[in-house]
N, C-alpha and C. Protein backbone atom coordinates (compact mmCIF):
# COMPACT_ATOMS: atom_id res chain seq x y z
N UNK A 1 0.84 -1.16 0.00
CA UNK A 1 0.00 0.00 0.00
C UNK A 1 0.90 1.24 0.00
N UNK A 2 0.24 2.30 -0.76
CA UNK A 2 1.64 3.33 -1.03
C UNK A 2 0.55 4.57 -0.58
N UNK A 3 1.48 5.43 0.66
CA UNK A 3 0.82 6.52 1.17
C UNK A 3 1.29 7.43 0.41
N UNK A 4 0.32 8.54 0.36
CA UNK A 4 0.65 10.05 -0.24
C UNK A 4 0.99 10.63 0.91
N UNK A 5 2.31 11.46 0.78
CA UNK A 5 2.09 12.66 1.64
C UNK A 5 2.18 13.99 0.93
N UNK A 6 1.11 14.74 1.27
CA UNK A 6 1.06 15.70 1.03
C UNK A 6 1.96 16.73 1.57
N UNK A 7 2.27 17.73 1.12
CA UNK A 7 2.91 18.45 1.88
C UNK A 7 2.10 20.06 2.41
N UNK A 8 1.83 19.70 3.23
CA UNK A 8 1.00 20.63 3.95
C UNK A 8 1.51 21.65 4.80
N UNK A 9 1.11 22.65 5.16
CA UNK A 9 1.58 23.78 5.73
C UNK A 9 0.87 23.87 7.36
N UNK A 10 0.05 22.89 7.47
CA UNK A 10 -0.54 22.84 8.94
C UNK A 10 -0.19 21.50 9.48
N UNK A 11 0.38 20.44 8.60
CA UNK A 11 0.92 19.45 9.32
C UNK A 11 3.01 20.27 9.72
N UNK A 12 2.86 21.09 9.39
CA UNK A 12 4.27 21.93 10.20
C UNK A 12 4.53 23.14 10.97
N UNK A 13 5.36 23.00 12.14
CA UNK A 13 4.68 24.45 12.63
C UNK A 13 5.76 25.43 11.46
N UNK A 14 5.08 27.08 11.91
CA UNK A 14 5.67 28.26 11.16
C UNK A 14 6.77 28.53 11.95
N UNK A 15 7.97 28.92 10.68
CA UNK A 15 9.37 29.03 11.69
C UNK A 15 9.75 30.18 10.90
N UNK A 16 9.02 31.42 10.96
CA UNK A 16 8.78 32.79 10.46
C UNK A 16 9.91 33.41 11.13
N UNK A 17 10.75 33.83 10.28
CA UNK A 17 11.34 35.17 11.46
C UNK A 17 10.90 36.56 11.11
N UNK A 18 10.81 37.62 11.61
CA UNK A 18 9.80 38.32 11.67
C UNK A 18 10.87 39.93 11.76
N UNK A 19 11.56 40.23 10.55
CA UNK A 19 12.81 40.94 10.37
C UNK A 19 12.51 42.62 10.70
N UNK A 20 10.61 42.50 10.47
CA UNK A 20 10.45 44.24 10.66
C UNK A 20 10.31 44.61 11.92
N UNK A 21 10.45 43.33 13.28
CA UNK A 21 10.75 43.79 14.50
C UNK A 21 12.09 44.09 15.13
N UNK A 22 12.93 43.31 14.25
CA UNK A 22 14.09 43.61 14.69
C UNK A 22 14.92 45.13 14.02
N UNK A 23 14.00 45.42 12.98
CA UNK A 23 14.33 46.85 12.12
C UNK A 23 13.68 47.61 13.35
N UNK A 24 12.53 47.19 13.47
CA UNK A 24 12.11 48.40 14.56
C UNK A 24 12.85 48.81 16.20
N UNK A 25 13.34 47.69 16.37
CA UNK A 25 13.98 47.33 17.30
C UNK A 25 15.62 48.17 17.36
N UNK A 26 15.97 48.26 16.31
CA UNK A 26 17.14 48.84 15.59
C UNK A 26 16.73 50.52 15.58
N UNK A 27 15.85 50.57 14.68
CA UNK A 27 15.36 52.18 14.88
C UNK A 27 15.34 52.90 16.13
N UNK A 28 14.49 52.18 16.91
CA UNK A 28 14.19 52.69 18.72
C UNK A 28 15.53 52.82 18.75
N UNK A 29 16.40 51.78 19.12
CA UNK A 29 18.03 51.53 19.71
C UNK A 29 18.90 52.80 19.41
N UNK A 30 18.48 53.29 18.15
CA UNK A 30 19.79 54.54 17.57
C UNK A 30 18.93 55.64 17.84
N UNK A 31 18.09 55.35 17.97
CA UNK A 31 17.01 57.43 18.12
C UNK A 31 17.69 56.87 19.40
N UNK A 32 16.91 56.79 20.53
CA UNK A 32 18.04 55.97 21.96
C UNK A 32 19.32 56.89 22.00
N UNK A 33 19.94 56.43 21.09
CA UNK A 33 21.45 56.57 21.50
C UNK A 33 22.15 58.19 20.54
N UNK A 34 20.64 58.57 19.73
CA UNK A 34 21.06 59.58 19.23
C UNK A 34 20.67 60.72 20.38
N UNK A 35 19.79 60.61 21.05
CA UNK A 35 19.28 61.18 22.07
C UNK A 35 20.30 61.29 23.15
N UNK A 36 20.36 60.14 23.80
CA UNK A 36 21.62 60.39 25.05
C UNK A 36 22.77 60.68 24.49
N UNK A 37 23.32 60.47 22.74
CA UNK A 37 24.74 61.73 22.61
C UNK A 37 24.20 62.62 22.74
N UNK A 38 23.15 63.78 22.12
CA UNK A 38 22.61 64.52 22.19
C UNK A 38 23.51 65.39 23.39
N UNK A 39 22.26 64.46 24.82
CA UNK A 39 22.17 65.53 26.03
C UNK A 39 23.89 64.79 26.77
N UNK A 40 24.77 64.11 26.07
CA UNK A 40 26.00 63.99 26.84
C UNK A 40 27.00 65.14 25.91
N UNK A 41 26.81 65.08 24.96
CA UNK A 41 27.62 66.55 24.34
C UNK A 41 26.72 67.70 25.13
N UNK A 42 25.82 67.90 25.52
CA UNK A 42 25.24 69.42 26.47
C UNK A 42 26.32 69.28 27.78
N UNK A 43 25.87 68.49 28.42
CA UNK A 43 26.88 68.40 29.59
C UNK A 43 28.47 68.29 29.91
N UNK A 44 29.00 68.14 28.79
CA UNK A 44 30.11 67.94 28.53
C UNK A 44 30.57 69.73 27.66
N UNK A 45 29.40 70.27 26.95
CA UNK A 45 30.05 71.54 26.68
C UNK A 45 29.64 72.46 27.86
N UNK A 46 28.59 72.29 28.36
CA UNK A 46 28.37 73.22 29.56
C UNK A 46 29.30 73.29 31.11
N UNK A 47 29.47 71.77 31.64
CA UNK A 47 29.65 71.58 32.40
C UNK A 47 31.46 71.33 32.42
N UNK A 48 32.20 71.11 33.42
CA UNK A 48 33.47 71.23 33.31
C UNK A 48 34.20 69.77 33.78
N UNK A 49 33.08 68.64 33.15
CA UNK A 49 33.05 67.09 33.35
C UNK A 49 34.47 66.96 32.20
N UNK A 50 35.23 66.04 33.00
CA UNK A 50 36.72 65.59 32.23
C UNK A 50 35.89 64.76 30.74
N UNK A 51 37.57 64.97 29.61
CA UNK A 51 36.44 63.78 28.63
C UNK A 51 36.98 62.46 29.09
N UNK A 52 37.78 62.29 30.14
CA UNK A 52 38.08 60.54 30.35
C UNK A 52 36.33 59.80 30.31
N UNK A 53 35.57 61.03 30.75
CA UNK A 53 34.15 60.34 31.10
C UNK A 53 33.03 59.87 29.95
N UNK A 54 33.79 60.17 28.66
CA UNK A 54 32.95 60.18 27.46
C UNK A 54 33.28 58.72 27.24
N UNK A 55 34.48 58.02 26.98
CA UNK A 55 34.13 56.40 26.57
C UNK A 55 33.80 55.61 27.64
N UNK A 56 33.91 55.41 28.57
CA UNK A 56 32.48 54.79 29.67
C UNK A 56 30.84 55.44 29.29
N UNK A 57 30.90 56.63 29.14
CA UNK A 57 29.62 57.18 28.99
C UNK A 57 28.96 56.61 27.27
N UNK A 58 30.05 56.19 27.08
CA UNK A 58 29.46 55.94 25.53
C UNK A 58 29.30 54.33 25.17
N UNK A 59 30.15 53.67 26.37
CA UNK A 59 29.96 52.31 26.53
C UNK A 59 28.33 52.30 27.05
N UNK A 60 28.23 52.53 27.94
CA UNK A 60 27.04 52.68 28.22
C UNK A 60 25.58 52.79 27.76
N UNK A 61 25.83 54.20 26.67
CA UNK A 61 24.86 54.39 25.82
C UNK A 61 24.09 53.61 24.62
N UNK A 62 25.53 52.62 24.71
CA UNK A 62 25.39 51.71 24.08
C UNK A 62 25.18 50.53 24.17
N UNK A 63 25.47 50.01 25.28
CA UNK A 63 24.49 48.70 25.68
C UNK A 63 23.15 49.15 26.29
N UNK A 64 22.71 50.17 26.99
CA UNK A 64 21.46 50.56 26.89
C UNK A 64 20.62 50.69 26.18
N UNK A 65 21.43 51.27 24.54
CA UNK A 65 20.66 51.07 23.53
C UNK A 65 20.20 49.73 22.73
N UNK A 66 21.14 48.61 22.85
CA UNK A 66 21.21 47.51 22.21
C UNK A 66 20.18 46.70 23.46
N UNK A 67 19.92 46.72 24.20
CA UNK A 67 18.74 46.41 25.43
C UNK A 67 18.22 47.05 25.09
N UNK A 68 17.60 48.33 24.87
CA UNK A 68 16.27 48.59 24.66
C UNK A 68 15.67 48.19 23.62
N UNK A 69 16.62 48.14 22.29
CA UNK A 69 16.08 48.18 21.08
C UNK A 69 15.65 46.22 21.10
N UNK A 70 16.88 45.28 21.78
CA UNK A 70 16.05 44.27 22.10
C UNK A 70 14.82 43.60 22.43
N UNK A 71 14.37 44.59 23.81
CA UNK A 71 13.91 44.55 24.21
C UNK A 71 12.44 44.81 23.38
N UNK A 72 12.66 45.63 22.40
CA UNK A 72 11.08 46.42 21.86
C UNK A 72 11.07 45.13 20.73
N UNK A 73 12.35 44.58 20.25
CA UNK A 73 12.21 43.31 18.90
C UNK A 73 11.44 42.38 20.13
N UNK A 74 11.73 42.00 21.03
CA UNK A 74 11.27 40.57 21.31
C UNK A 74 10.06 40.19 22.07
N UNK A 75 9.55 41.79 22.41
CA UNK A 75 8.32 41.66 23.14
C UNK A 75 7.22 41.55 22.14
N UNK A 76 7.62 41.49 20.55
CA UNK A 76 5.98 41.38 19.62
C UNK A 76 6.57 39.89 19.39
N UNK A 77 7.61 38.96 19.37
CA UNK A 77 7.58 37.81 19.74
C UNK A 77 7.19 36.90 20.35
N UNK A 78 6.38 35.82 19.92
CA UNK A 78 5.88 34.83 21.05
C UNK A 78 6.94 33.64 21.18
N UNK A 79 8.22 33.42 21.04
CA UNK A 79 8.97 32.96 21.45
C UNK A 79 10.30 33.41 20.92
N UNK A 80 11.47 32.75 21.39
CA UNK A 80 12.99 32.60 20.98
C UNK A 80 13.02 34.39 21.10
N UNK A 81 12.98 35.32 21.99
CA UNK A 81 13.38 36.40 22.11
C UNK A 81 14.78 36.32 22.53
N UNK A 82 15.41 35.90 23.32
CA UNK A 82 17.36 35.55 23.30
C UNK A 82 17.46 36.07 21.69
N UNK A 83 17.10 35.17 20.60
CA UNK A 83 17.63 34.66 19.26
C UNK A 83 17.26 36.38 18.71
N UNK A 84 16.09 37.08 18.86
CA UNK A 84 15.64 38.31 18.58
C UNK A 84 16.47 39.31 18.84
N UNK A 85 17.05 39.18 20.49
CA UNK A 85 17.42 40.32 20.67
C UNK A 85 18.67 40.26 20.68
N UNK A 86 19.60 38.94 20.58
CA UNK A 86 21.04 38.55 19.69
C UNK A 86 21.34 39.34 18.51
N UNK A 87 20.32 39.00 17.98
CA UNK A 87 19.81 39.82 16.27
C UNK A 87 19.99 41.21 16.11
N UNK A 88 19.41 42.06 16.89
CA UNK A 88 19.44 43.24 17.06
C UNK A 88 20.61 43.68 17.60
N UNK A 89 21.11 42.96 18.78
CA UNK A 89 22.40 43.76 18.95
C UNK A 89 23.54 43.34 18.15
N UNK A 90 23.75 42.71 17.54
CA UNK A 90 24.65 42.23 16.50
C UNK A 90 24.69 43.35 15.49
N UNK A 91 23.30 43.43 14.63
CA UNK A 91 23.04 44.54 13.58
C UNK A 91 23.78 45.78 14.07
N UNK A 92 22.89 46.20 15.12
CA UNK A 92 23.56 47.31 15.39
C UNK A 92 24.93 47.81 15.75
N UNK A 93 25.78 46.77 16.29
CA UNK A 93 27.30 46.80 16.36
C UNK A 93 27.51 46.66 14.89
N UNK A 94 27.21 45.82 14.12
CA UNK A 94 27.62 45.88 12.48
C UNK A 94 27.28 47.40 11.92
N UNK A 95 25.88 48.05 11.77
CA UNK A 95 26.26 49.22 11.71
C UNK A 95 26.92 50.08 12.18
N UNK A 96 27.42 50.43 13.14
CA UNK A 96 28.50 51.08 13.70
C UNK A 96 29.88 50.73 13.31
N UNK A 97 29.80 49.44 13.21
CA UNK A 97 31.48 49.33 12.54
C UNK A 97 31.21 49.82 10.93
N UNK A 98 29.94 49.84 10.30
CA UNK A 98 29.82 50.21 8.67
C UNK A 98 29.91 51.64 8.76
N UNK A 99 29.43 52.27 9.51
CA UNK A 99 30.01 53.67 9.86
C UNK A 99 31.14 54.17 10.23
N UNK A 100 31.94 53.45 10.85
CA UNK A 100 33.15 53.52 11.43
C UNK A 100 33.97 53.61 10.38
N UNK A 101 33.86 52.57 9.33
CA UNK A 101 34.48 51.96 8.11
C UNK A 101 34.09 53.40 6.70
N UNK A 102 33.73 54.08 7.24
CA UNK A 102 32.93 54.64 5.71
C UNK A 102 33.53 56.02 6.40
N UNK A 103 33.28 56.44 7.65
CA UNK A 103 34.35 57.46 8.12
C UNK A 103 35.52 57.75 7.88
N UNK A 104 36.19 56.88 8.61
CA UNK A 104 38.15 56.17 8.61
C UNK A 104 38.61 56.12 7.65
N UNK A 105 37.73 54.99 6.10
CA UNK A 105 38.18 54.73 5.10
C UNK A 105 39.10 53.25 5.34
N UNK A 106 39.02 53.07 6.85
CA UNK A 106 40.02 52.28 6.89
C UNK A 106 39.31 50.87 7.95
N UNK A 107 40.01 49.97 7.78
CA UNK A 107 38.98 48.48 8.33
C UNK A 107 39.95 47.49 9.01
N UNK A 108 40.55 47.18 10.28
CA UNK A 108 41.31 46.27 10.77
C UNK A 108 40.16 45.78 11.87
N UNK A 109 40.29 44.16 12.05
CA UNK A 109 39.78 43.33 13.00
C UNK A 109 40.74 43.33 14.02
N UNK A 110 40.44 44.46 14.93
CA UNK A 110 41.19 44.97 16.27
C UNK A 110 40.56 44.01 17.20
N UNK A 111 40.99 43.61 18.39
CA UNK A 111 40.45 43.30 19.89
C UNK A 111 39.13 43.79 20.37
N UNK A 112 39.13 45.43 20.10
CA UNK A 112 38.20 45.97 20.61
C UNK A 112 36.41 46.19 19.43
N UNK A 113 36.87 45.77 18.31
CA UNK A 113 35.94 45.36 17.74
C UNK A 113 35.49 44.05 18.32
N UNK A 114 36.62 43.10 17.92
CA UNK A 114 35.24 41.86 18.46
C UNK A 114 35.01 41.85 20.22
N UNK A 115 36.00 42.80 20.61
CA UNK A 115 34.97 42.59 21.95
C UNK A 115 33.33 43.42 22.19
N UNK A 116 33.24 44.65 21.09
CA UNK A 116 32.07 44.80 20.78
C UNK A 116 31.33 44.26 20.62
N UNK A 117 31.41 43.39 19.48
CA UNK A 117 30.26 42.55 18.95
C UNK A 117 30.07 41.54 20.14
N UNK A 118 30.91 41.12 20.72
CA UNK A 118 30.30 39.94 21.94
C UNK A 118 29.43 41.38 22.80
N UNK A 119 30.10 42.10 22.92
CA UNK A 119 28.79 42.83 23.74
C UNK A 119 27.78 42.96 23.79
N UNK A 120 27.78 43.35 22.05
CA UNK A 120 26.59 43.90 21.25
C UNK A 120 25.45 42.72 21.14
N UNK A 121 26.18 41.16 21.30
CA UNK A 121 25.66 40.13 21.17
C UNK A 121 25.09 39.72 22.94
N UNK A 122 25.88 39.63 23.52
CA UNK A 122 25.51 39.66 25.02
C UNK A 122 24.01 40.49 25.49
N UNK A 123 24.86 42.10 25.12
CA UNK A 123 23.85 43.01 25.86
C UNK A 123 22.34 42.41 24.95
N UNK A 124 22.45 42.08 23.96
CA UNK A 124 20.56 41.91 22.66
C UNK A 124 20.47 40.59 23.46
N UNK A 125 21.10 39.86 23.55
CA UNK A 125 20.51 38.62 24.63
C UNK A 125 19.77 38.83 25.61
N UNK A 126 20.76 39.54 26.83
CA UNK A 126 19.65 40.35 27.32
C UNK A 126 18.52 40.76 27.63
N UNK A 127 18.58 41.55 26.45
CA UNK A 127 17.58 42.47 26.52
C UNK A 127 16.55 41.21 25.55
N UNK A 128 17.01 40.39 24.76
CA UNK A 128 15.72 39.71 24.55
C UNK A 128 15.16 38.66 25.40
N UNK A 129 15.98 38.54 26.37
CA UNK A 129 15.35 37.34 27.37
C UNK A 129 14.35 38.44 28.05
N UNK A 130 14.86 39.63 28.70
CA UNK A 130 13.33 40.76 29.13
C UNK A 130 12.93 40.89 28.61
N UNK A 131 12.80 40.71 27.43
CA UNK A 131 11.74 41.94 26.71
C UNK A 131 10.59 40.19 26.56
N UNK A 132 11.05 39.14 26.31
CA UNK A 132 9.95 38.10 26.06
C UNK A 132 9.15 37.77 27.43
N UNK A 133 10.08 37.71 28.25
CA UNK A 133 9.23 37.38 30.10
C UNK A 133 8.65 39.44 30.22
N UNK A 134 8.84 40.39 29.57
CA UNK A 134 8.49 41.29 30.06
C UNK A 134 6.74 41.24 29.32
N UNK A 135 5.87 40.55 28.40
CA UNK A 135 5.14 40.23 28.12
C UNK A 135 3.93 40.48 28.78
């Protein structure tokens, strides 16, 4: 006896990834971080704050941003937000090094790049494990 199988779309689940949350997720993340340079160049021209305080302050701005923007990809997710908000902070360290690169003119795989991207990858983990239990 010879079975048919059909190939059906409800005998499988959907393994959709869903790319315009993590764009949106990306968008939030840099308005974010265009905002806090914003008001850290005010304080920094007004105020008589050393600049040793600008690359901590900018470390910062930046895993805050790569968590938030996580955070906004993985909460329209009904699962695998880790994998979402990995996603997002990855992108966004890749744009910054495509900016970096288009600035400079110039492109070496330094230390402190890939310790970015593990950040960038860390901090979207993160922020996508909250943003899915933040639900």
């Amino acid at each position: 006896m010879k079975k048919n199988f059909v190939n059906s779309k409800a005998n499988y689940p959907q393994k959709n990834f869903h790319i315009g949350f993590v764009l949106k997720g990306l968008i939030l993340g840099f308005l974010f971080s265009l905002i806090c340079f914003l008001i850290l160049s005010i304080i920094l021209s007004l105020s008589n704050v050393s600049e040793n305080f600008i690359k901590p302050a900018s470390y910062i701005i930046m895993i805050l941003s790569i968590v938030l923007g996580s955070v906004y990809a993985s909460r329209k997710v009904e699962k695998n937000g880790w994998l979402y908000g990995a996603i997002t902070g990855l992108l966004y360290i890749i744009i910054l090094i495509i900016i970096n690169i288009i600035t400079s003119n110039t492109f070496s795989l330094q230390q402190i790049m890939v310790s970015r991207i593990l950040m960038g990858l860390i901090a979207g983990t993160i922020g996508g494990i909250l943003g899915i239990n933040l639900r």
